[in-house]
N, C-alpha and C. Protein backbone atom coordinates (compact mmCIF):
# COMPACT_ATOMS: atom_id res chain seq x y z
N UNK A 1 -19.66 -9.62 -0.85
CA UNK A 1 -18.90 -8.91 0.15
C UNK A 1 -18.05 -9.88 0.97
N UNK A 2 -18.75 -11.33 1.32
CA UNK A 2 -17.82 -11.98 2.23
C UNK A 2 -16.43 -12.67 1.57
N UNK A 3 -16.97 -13.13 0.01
CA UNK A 3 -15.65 -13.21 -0.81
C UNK A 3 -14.33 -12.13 -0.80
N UNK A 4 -14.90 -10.48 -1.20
CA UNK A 4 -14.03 -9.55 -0.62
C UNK A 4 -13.25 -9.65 0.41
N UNK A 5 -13.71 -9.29 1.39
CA UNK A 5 -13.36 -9.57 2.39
C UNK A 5 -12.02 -11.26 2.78
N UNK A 6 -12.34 -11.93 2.50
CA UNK A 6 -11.80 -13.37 2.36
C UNK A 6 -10.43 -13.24 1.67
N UNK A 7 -10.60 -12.50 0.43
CA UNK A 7 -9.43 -11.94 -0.29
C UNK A 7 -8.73 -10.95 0.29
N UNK A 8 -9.05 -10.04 1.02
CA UNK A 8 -8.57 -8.82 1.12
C UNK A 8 -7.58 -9.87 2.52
N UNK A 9 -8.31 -10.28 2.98
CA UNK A 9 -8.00 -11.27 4.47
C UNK A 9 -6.58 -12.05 4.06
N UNK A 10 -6.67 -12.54 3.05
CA UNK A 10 -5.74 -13.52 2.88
C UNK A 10 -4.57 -12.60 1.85
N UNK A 11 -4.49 -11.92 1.41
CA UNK A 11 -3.49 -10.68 1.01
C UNK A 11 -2.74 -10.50 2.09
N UNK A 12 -3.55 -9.83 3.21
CA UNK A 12 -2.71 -9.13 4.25
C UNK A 12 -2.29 -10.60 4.82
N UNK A 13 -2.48 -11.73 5.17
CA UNK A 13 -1.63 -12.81 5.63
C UNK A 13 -0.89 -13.06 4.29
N UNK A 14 -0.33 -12.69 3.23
CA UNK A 14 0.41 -13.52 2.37
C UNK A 14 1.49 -12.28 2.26
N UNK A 15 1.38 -10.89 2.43
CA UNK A 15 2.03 -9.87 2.67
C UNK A 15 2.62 -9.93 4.17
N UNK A 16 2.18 -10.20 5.17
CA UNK A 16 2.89 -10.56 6.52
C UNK A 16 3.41 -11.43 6.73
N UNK A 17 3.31 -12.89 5.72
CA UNK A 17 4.72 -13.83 5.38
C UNK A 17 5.69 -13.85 4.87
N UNK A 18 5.21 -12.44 4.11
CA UNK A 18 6.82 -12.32 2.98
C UNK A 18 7.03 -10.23 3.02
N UNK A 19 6.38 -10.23 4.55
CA UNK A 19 7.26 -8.87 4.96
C UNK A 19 8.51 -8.88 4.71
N UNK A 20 9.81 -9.43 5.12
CA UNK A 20 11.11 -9.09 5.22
C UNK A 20 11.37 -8.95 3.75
N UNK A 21 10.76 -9.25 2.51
CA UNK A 21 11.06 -9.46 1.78
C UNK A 21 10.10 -8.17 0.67
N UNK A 22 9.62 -7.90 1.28
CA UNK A 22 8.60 -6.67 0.61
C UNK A 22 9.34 -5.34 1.49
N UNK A 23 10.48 -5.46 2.33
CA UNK A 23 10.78 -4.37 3.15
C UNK A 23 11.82 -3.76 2.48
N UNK A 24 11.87 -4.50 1.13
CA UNK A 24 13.16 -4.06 0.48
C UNK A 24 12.95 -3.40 -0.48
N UNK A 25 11.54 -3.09 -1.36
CA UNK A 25 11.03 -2.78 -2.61
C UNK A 25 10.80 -1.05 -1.79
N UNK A 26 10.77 -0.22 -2.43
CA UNK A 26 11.01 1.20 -2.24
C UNK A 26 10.05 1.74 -2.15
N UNK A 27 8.51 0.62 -1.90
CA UNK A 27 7.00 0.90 -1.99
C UNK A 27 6.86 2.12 -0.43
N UNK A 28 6.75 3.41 -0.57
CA UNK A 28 6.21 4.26 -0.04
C UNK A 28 7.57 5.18 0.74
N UNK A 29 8.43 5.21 -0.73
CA UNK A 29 9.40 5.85 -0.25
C UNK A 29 9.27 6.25 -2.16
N UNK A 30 8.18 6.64 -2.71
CA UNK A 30 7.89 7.10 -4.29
C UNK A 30 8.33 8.37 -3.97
N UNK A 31 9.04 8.97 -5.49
CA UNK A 31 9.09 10.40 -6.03
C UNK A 31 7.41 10.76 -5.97
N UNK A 32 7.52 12.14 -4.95
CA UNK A 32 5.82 12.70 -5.04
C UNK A 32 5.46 11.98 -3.58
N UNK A 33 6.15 11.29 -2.64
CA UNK A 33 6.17 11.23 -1.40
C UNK A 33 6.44 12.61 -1.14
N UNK A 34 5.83 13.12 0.28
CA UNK A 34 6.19 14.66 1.13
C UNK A 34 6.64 13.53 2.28
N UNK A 35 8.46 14.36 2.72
CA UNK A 35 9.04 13.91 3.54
C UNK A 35 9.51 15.25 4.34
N UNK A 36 9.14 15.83 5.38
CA UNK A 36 9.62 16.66 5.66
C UNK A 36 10.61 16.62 7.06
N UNK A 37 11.74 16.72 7.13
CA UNK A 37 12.33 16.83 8.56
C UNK A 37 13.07 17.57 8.69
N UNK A 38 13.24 17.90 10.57
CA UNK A 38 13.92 19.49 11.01
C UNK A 38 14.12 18.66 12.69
N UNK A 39 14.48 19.11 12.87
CA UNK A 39 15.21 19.67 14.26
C UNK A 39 13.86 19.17 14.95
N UNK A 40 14.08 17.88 15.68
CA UNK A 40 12.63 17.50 16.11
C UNK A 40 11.46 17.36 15.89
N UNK A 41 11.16 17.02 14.53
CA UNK A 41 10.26 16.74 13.92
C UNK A 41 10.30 16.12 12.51
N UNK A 42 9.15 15.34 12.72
CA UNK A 42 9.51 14.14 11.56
C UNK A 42 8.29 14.14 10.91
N UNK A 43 7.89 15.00 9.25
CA UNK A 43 6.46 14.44 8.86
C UNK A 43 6.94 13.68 7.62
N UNK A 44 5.87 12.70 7.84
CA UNK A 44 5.43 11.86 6.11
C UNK A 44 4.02 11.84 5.42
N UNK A 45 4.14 12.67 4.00
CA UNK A 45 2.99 11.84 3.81
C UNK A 45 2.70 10.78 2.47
N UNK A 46 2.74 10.47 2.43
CA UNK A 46 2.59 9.34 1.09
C UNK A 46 1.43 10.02 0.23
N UNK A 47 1.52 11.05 -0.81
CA UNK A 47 0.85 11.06 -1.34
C UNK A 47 1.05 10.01 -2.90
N UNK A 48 1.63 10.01 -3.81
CA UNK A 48 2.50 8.73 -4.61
C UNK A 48 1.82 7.42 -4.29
N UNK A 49 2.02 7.43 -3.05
CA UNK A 49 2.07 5.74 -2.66
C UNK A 49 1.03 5.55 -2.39
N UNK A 50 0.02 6.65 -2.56
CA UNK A 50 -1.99 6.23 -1.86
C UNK A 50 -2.01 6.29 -2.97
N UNK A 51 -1.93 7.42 -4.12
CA UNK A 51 -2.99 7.22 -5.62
C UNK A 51 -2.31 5.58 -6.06
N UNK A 52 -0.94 5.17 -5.76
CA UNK A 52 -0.87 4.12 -6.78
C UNK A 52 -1.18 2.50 -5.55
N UNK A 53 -1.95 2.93 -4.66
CA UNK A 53 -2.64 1.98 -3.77
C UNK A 53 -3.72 1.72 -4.23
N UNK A 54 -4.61 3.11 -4.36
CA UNK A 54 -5.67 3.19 -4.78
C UNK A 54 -6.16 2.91 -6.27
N UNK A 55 -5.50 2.77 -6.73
CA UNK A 55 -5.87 2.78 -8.41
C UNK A 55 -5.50 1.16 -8.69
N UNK A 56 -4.35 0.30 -7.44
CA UNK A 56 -4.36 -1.07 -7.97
C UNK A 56 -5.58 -1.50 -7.28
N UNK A 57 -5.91 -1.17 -6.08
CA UNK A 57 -7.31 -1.95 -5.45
C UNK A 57 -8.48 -1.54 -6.14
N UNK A 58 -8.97 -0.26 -7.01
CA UNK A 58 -9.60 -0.08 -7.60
C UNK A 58 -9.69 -1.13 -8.55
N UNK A 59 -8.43 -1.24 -9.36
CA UNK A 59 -8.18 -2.54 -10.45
C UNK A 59 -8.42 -3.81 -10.00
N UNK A 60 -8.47 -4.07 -9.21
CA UNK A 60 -8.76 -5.32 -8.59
C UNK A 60 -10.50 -5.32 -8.33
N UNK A 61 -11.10 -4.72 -7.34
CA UNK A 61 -11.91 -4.62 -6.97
C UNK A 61 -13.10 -4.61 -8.49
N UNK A 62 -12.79 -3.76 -9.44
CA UNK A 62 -13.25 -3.88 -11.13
C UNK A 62 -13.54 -5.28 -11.37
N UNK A 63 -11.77 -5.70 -11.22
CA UNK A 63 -11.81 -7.22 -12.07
C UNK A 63 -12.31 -8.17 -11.25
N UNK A 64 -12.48 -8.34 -9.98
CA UNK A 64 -13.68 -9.16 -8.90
C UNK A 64 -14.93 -9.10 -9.41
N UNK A 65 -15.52 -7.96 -9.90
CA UNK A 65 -16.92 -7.05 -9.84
C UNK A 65 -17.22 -8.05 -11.55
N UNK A 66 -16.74 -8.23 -12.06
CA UNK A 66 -17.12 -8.74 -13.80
C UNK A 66 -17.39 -9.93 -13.58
């Protein structure tokens, strides 16, 4: 778990060094996103962008686990 963790730790610092540069890839703006807007109101929901979140950390989390 503390290895996890350690990894997961150092992702999110290697993703917050190369934000400006990940702000450009179209990650959670997927076909199968719900974007809805009107007249004062703004919803999002990422459905797209959670299953294909979830299925790479799944993949990861697998290939840690072996």
């Amino acid at each position: 778990m503390q290895r996890l963790l350690i990894i997961l730790g150092l992702l999110v610092l290697v993703a917050g060094l190369f934000w400006p540069w990940l702000a450009r890839i179209p990650f959670g703006r997927l076909p199968g996103d719900i974007h809805i807007q009107r007249d004062g109101f703004d919803f999002f929901f990422p459905v797209t962008t959670g299953l294909l979140v979830s299925l790479v950390l799944s993949l990861l989390i697998w290939l840690f686990r072996r």
